[in-house]
C-alpha atoms as a PDB file:
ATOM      1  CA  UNK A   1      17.889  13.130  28.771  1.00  0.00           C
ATOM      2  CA  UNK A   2      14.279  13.844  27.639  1.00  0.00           C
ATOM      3  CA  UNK A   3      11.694  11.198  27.825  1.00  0.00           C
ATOM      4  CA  UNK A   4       8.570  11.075  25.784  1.00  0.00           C
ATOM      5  CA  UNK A   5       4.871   9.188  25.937  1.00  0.00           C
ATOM      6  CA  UNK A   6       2.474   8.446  23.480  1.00  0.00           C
ATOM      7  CA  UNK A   7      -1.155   8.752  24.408  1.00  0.00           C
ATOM      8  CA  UNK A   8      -3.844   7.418  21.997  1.00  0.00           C
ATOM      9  CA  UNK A   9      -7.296   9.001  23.291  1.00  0.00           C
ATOM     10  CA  UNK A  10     -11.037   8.070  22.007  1.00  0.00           C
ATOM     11  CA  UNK A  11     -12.992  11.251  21.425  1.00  0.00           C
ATOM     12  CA  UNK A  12     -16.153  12.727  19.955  1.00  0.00           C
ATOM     13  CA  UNK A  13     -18.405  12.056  17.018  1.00  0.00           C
ATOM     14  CA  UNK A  14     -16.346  14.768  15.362  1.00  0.00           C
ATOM     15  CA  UNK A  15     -14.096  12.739  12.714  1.00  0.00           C
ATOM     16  CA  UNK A  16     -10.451  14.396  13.179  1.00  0.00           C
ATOM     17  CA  UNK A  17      -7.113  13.550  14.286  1.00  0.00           C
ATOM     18  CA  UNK A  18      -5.866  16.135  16.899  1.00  0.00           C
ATOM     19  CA  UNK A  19      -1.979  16.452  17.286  1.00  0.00           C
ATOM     20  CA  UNK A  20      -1.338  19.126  20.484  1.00  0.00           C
ATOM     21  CA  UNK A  21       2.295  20.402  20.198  1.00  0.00           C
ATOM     22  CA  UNK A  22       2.414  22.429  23.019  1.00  0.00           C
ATOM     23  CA  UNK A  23      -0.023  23.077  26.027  1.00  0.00           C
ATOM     24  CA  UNK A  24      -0.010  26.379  24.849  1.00  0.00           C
ATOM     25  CA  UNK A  25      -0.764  26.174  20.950  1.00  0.00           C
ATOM     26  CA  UNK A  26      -4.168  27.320  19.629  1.00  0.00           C
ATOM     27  CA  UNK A  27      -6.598  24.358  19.074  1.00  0.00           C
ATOM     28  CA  UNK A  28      -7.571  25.545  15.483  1.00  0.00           C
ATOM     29  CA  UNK A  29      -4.015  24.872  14.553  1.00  0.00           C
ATOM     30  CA  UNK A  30      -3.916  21.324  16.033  1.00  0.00           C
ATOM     31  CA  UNK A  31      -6.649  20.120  14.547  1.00  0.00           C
ATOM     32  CA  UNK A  32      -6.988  18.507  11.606  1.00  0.00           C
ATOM     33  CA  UNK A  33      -9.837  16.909  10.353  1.00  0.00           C
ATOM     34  CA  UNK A  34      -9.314  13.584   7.989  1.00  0.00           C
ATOM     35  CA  UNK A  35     -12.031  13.096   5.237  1.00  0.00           C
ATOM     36  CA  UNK A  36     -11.584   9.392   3.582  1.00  0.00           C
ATOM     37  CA  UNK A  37     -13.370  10.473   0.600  1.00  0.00           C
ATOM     38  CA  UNK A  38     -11.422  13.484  -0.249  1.00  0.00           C
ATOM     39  CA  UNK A  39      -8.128  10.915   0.401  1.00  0.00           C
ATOM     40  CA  UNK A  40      -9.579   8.402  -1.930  1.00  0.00           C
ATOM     41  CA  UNK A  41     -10.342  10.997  -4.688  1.00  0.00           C
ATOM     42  CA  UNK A  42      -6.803  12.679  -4.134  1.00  0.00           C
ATOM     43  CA  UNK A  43      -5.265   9.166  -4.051  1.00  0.00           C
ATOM     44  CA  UNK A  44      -7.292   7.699  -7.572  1.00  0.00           C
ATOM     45  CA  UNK A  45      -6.688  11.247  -9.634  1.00  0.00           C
ATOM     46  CA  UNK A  46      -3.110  10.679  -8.787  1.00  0.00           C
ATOM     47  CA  UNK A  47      -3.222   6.965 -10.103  1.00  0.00           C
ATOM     48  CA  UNK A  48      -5.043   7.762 -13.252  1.00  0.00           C
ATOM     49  CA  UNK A  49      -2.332  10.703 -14.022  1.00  0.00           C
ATOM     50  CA  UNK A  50       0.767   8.054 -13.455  1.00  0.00           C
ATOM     51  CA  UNK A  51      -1.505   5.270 -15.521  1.00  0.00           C
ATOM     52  CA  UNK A  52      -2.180   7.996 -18.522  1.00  0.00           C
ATOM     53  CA  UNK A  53       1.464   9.190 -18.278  1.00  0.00           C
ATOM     54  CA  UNK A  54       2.457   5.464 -18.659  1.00  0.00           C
ATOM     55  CA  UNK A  55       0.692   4.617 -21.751  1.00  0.00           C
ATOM     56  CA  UNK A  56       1.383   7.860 -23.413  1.00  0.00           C
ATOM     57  CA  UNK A  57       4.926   7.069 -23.155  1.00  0.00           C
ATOM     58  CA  UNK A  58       4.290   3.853 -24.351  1.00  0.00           C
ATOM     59  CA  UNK A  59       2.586   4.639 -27.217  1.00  0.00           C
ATOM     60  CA  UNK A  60       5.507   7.107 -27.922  1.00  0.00           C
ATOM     61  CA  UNK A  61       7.865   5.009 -27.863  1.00  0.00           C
ATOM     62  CA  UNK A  62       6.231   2.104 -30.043  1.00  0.00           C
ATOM     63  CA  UNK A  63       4.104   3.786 -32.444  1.00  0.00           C
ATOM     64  CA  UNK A  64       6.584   7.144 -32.620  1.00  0.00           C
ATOM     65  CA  UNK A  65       9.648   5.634 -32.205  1.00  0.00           C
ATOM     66  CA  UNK A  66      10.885   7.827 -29.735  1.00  0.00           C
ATOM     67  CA  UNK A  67      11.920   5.118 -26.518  1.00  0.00           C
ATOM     68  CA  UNK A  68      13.702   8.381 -24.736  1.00  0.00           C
ATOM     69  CA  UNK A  69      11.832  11.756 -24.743  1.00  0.00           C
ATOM     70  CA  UNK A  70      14.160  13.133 -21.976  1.00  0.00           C
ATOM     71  CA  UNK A  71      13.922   9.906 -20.162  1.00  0.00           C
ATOM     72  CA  UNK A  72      10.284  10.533 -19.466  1.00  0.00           C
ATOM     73  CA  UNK A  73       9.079   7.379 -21.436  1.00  0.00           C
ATOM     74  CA  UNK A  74      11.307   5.500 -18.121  1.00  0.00           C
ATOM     75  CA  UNK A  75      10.033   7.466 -15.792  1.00  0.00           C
ATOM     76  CA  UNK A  76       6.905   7.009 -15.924  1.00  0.00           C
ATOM     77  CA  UNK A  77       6.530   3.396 -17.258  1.00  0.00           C
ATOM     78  CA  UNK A  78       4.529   1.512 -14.440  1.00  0.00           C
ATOM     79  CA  UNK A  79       6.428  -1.734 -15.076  1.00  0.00           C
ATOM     80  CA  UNK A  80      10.226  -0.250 -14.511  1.00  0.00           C
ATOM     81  CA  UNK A  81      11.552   0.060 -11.138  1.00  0.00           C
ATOM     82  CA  UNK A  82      13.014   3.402  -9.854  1.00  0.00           C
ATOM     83  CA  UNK A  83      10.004   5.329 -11.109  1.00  0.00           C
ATOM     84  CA  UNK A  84       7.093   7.447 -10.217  1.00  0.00           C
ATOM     85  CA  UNK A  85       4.650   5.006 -10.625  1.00  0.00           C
ATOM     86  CA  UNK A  86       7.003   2.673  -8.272  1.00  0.00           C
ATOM     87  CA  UNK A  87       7.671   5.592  -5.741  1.00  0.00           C
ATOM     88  CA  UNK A  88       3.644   6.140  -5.998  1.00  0.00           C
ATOM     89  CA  UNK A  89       2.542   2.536  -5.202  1.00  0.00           C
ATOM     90  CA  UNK A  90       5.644   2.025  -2.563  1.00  0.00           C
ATOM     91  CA  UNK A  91       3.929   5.041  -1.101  1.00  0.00           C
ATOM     92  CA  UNK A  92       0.343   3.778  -1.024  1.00  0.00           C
ATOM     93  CA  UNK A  93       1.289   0.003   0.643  1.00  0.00           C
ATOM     94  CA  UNK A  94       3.204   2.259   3.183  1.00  0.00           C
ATOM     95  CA  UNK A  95       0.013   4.603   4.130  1.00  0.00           C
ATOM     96  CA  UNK A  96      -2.260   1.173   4.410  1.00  0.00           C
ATOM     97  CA  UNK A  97       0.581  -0.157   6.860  1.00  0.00           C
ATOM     98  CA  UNK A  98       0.401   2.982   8.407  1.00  0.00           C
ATOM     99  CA  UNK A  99      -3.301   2.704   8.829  1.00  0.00           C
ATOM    100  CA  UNK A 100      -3.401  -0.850  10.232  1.00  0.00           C
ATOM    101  CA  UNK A 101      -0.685   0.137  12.571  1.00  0.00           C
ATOM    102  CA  UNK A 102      -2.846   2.830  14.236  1.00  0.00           C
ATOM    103  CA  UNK A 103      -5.651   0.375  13.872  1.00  0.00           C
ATOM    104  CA  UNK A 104      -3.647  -2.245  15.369  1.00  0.00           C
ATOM    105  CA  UNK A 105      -2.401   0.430  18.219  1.00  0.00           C
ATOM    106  CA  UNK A 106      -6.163   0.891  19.028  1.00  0.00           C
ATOM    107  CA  UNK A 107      -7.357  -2.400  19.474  1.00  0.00           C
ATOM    108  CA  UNK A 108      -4.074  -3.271  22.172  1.00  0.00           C
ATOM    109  CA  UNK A 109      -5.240  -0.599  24.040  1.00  0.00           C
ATOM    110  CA  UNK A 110      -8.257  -2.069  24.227  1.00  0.00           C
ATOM    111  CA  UNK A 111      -7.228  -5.167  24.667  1.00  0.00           C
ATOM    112  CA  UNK A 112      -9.217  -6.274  21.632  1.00  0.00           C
ATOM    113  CA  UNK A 113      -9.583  -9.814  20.159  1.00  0.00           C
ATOM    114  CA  UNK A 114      -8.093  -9.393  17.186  1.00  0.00           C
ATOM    115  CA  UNK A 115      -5.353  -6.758  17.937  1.00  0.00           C
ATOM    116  CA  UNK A 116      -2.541  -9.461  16.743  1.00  0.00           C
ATOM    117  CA  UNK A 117      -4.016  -9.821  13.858  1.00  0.00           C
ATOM    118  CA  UNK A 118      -4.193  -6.126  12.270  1.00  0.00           C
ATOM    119  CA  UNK A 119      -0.654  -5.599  13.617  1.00  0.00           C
ATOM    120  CA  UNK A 120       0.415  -8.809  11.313  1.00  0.00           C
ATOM    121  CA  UNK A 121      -1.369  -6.999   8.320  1.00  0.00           C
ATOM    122  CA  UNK A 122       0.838  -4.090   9.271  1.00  0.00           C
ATOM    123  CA  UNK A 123       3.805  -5.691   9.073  1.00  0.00           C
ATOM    124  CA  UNK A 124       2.896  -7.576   5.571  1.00  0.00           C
ATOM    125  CA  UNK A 125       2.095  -4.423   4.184  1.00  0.00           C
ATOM    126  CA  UNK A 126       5.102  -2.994   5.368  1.00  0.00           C
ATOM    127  CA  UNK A 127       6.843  -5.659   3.630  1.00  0.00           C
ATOM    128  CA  UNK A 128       5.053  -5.394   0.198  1.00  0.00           C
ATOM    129  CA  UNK A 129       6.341  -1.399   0.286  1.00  0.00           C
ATOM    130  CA  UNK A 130      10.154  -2.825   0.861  1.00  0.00           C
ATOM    131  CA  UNK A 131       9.144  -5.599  -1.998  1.00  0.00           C
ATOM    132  CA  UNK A 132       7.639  -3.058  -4.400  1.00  0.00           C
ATOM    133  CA  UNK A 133      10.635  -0.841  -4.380  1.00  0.00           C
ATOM    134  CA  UNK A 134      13.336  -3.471  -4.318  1.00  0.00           C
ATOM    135  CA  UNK A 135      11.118  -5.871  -6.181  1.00  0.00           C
ATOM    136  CA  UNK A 136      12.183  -8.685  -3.758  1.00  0.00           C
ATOM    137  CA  UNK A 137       9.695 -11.067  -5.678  1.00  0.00           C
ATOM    138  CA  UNK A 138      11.600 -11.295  -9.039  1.00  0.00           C
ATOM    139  CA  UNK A 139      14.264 -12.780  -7.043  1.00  0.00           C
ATOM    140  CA  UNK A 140      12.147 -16.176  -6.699  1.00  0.00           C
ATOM    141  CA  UNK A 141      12.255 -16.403 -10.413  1.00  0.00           C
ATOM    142  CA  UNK A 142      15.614 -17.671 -11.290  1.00  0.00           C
ATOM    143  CA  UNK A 143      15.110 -20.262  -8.444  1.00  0.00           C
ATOM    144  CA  UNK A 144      11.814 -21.625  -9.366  1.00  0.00           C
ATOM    145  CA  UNK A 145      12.848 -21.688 -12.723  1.00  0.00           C
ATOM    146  CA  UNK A 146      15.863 -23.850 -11.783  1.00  0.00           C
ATOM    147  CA  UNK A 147      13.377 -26.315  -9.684  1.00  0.00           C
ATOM    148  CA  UNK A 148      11.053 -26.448 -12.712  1.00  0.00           C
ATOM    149  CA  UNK A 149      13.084 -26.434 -15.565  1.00  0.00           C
ATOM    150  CA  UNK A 150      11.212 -26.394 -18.873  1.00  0.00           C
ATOM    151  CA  UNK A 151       7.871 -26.121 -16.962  1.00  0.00           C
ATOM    152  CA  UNK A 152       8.593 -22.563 -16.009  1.00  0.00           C
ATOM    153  CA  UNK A 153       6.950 -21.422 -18.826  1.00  0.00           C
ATOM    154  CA  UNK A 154       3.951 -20.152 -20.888  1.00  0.00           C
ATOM    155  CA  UNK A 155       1.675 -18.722 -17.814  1.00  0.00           C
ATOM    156  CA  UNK A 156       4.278 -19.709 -15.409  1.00  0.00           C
ATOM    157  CA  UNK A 157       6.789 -17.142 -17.146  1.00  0.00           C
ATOM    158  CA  UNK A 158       7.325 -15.111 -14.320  1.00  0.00           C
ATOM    159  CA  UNK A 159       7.969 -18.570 -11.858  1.00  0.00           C
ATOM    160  CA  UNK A 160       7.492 -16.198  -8.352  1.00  0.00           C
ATOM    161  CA  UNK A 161       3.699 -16.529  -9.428  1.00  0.00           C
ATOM    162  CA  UNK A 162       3.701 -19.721  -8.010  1.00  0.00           C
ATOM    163  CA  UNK A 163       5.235 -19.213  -4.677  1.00  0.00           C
ATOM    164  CA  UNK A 164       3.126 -16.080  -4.800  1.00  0.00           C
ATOM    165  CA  UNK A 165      -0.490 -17.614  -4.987  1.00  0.00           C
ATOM    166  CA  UNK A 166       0.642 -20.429  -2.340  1.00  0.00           C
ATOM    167  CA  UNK A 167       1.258 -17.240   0.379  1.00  0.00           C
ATOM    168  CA  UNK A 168      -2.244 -15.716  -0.573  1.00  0.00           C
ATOM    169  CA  UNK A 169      -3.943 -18.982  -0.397  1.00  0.00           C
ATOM    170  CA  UNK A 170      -2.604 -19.683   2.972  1.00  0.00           C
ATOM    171  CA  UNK A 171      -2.792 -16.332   4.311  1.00  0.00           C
ATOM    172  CA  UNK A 172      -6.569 -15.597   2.898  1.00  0.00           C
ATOM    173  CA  UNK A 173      -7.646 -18.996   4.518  1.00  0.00           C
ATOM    174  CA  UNK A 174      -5.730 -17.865   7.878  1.00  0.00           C
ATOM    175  CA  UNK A 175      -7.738 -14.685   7.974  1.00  0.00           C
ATOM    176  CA  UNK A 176     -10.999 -15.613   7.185  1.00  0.00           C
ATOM    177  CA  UNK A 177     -12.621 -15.747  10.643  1.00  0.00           C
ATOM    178  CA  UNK A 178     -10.975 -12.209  10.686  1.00  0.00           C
ATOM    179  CA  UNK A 179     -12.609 -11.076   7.942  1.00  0.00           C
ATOM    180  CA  UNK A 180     -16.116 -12.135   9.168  1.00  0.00           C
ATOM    181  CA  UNK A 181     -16.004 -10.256  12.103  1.00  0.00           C
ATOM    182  CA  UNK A 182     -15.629  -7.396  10.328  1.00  0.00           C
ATOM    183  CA  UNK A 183     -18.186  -5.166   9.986  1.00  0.00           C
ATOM    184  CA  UNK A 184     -20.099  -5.536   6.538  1.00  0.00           C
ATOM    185  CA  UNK A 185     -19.269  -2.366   4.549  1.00  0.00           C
ATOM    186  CA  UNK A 186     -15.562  -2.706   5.794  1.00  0.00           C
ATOM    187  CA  UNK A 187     -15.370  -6.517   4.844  1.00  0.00           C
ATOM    188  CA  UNK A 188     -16.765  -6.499   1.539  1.00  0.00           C
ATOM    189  CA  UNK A 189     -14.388  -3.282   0.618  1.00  0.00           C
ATOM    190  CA  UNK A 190     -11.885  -5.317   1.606  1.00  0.00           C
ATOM    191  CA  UNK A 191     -12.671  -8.287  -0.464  1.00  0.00           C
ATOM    192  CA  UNK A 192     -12.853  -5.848  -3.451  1.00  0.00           C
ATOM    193  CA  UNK A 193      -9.582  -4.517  -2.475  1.00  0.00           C
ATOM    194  CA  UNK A 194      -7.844  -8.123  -2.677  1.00  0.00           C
ATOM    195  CA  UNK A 195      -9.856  -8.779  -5.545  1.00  0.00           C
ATOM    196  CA  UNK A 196      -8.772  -6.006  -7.466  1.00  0.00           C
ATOM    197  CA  UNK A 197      -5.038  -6.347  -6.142  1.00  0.00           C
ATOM    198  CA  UNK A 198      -4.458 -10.119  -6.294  1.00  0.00           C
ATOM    199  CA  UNK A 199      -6.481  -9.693 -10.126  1.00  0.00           C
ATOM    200  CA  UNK A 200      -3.198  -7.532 -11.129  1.00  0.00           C
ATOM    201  CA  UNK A 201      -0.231  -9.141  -8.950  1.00  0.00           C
ATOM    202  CA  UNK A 202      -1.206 -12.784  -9.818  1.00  0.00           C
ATOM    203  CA  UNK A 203      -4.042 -12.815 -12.756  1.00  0.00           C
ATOM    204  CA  UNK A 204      -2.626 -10.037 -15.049  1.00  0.00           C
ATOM    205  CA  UNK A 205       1.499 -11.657 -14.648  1.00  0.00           C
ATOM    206  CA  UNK A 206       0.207 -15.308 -15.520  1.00  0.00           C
ATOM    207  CA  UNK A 207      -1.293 -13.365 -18.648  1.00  0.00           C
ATOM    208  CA  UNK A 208       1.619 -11.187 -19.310  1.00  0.00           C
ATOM    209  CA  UNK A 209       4.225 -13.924 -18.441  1.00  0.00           C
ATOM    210  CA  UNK A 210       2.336 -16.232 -21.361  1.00  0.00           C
ATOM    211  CA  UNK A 211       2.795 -13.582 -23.946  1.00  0.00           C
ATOM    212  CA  UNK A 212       6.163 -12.323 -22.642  1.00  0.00           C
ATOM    213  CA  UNK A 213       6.894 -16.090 -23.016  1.00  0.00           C
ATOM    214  CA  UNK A 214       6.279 -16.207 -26.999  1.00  0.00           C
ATOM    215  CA  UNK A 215       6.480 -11.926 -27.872  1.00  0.00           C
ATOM    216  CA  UNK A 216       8.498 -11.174 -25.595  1.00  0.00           C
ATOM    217  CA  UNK A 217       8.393  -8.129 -23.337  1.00  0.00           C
ATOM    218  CA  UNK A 218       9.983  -4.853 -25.322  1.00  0.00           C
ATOM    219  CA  UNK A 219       6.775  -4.685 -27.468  1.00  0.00           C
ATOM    220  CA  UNK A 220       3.371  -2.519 -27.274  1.00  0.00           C
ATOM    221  CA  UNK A 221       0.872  -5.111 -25.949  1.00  0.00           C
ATOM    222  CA  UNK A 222       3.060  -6.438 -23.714  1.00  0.00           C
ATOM    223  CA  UNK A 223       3.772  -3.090 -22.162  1.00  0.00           C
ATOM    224  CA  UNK A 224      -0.445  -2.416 -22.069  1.00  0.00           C
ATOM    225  CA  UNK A 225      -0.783  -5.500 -20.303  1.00  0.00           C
ATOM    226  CA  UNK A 226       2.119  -4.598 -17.476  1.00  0.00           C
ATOM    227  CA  UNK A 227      -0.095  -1.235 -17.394  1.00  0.00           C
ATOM    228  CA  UNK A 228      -3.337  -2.984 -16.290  1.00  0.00           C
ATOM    229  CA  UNK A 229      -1.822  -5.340 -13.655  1.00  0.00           C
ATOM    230  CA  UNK A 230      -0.404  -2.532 -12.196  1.00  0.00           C
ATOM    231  CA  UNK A 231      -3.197  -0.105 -12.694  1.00  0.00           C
ATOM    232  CA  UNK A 232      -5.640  -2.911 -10.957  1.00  0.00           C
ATOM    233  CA  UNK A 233      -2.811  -3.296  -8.381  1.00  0.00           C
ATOM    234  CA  UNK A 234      -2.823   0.710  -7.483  1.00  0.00           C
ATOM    235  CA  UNK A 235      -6.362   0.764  -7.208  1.00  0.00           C
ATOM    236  CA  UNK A 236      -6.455  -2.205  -5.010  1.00  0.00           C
ATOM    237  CA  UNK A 237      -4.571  -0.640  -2.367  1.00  0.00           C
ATOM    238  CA  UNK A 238      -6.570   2.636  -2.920  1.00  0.00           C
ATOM    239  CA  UNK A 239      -9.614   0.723  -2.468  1.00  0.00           C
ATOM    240  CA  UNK A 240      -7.944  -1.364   0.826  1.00  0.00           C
ATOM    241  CA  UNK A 241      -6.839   2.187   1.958  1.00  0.00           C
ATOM    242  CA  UNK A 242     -10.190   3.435   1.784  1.00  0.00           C
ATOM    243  CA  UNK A 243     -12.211   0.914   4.008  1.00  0.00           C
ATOM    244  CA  UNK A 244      -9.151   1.891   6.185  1.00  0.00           C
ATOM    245  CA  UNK A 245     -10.300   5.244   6.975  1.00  0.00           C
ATOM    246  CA  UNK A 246     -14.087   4.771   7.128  1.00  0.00           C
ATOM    247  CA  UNK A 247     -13.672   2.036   9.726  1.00  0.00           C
ATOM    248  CA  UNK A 248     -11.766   4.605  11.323  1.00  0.00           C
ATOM    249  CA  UNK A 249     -14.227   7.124  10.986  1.00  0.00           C
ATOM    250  CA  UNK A 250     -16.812   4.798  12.304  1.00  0.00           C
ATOM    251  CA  UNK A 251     -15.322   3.270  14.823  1.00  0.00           C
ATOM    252  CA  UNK A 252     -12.975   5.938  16.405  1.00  0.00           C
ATOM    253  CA  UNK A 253     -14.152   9.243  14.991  1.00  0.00           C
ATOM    254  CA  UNK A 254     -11.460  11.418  16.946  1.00  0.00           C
ATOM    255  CA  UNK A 255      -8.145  10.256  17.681  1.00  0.00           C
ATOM    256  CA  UNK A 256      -6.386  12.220  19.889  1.00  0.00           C
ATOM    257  CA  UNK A 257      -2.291  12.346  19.715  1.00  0.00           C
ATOM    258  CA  UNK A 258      -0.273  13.531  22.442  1.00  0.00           C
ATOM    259  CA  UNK A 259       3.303  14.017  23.456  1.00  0.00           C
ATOM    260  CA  UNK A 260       3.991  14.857  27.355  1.00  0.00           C
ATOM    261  CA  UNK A 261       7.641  15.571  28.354  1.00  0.00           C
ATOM    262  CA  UNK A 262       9.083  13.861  31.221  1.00  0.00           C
ATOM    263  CA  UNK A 263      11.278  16.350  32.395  1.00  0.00           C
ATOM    264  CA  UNK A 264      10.388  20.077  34.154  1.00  0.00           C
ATOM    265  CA  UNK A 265      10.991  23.444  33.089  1.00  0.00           C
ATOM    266  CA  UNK A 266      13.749  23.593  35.104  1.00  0.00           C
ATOM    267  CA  UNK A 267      15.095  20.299  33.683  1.00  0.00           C
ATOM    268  CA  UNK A 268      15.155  21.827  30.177  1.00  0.00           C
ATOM    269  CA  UNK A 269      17.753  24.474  31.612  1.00  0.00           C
ATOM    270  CA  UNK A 270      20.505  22.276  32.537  1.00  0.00           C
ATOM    271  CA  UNK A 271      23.138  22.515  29.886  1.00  0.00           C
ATOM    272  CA  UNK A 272      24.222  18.961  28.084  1.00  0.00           C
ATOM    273  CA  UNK A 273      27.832  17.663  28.582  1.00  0.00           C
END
């Protein structure tokens, strides 16, 4: 039965993530070297394609008339579920979680103060990659609408708004000493980040929920609307995933990853029954 161990290593100045496979392997091909502004250009070319995709197929189907096209208008409509632009932002809450896992894996080896604390924001992002596939949220809205009746309307529309800015209150308040200890570039980013994010997830639905509430929601500037909350909700992440690498960068600069086998050569030989 083979056993293995992950090491996480502190380097040099030299800002790369090393991943040995074998003792033997050249170095050149282990290395790779992680640039967070290349990632952050990659990351925000890729969101304006899906956004500019969106709202051509939007404008397609409501000034041309043609809601189809090959099923392209639905595939790349940033408000459906089961779509690129879903896959894409799934995709980009699962990198950040990714990020504060490492981060989090880091400060417990350290024994660091706040170590708990970036392994929770792991786990919430995590959580909000599940949510923004299976769009967990919208299941809050036939309950709340139940509990408020005829006041789930106009702004409160889309009634998972208002379970949704109780969790951020309580959660920003609960991380605030967090956030100060952060270093300044890295804090501020952040606050941009949740700016930008909680502006589309919580500003931009109380908007769209009041005009979904009288228009409805199978009309052009409905559909423009859902394309900035979600547009400001991509580049919140991409923003959030950004101050994620540079405090990497500064703080770590080389992370070394290694996988030692427990067992011996001679080990390996012995046949499995």
């Amino acid at each position: 039965m083979k056993s293995n161990s992950l090491r996480l290593k502190q380097g040099s100045r030299s800002r790369s993530a090393t991943i040995p496979a074998t003792a033997s392997a050249p170095s050149s091909i282990n290395r790779i070297t992680v640039i967070p502004l290349r990632i952050t250009q990659a990351l925000g070319i890729a969101a304006a394609f899906l956004v500019l995709a969106s709202v051509t197929g939007q404008l397609v189907k409501y000034l041309g008339g043609h809601d189809f096209v090959y099923g392209l208008v639905r595939l790349f409509y940033v408000d459906y579920e089961n779509t690129v632009p879903s896959f894409f932002s799934a995709s980009l809450l699962l990198m950040a979680a990714f990020l504060l896992a490492l981060i989090a894996t880091l400060k417990q080896a350290a024994h660091a103060t706040y170590r708990f604390q970036w392994a929770l924001l792991s786990c919430t992002f995590l959580f909000m990659a599940i949510d923004e596939a299976a769009s967990i949220h919208e299941m809050l809205i036939g309950p709340m609408r139940g509990l408020l009746g005829q006041e789930a309307s106009g702004i409160f529309f889309f009634a998972w708004v208002i379970p949704g800015i109780a969790v951020a209150m309580i959660f920003g308040l609960s991380y605030l000493r967090f956030l100060l200890h952060l270093p300044f570039k890295t804090r501020w980013n952040i606050v941009l980040a949740a700016t930008l994010y909680l502006g589309g997830a919580i500003g931009m639905e109380l908007i769209g929920g009041r005009y979904a509430d009288v228009h409805g929601m199978e009309n052009l500037t409905y559909s423009m609307a859902a394309t900035v909350e979600e547009s400001l909700e991509m580049a919140g992440v991409i923003v959030f995933i950004s101050a994620l690498l540079h405090y990497i960068a500064d703080n770590y600069h080389e992370i070394r990853i290694q996988l030692d086998s427990a067992q011996t050569p001679a080990q390996a030989l012995v046949p499995k029954h």
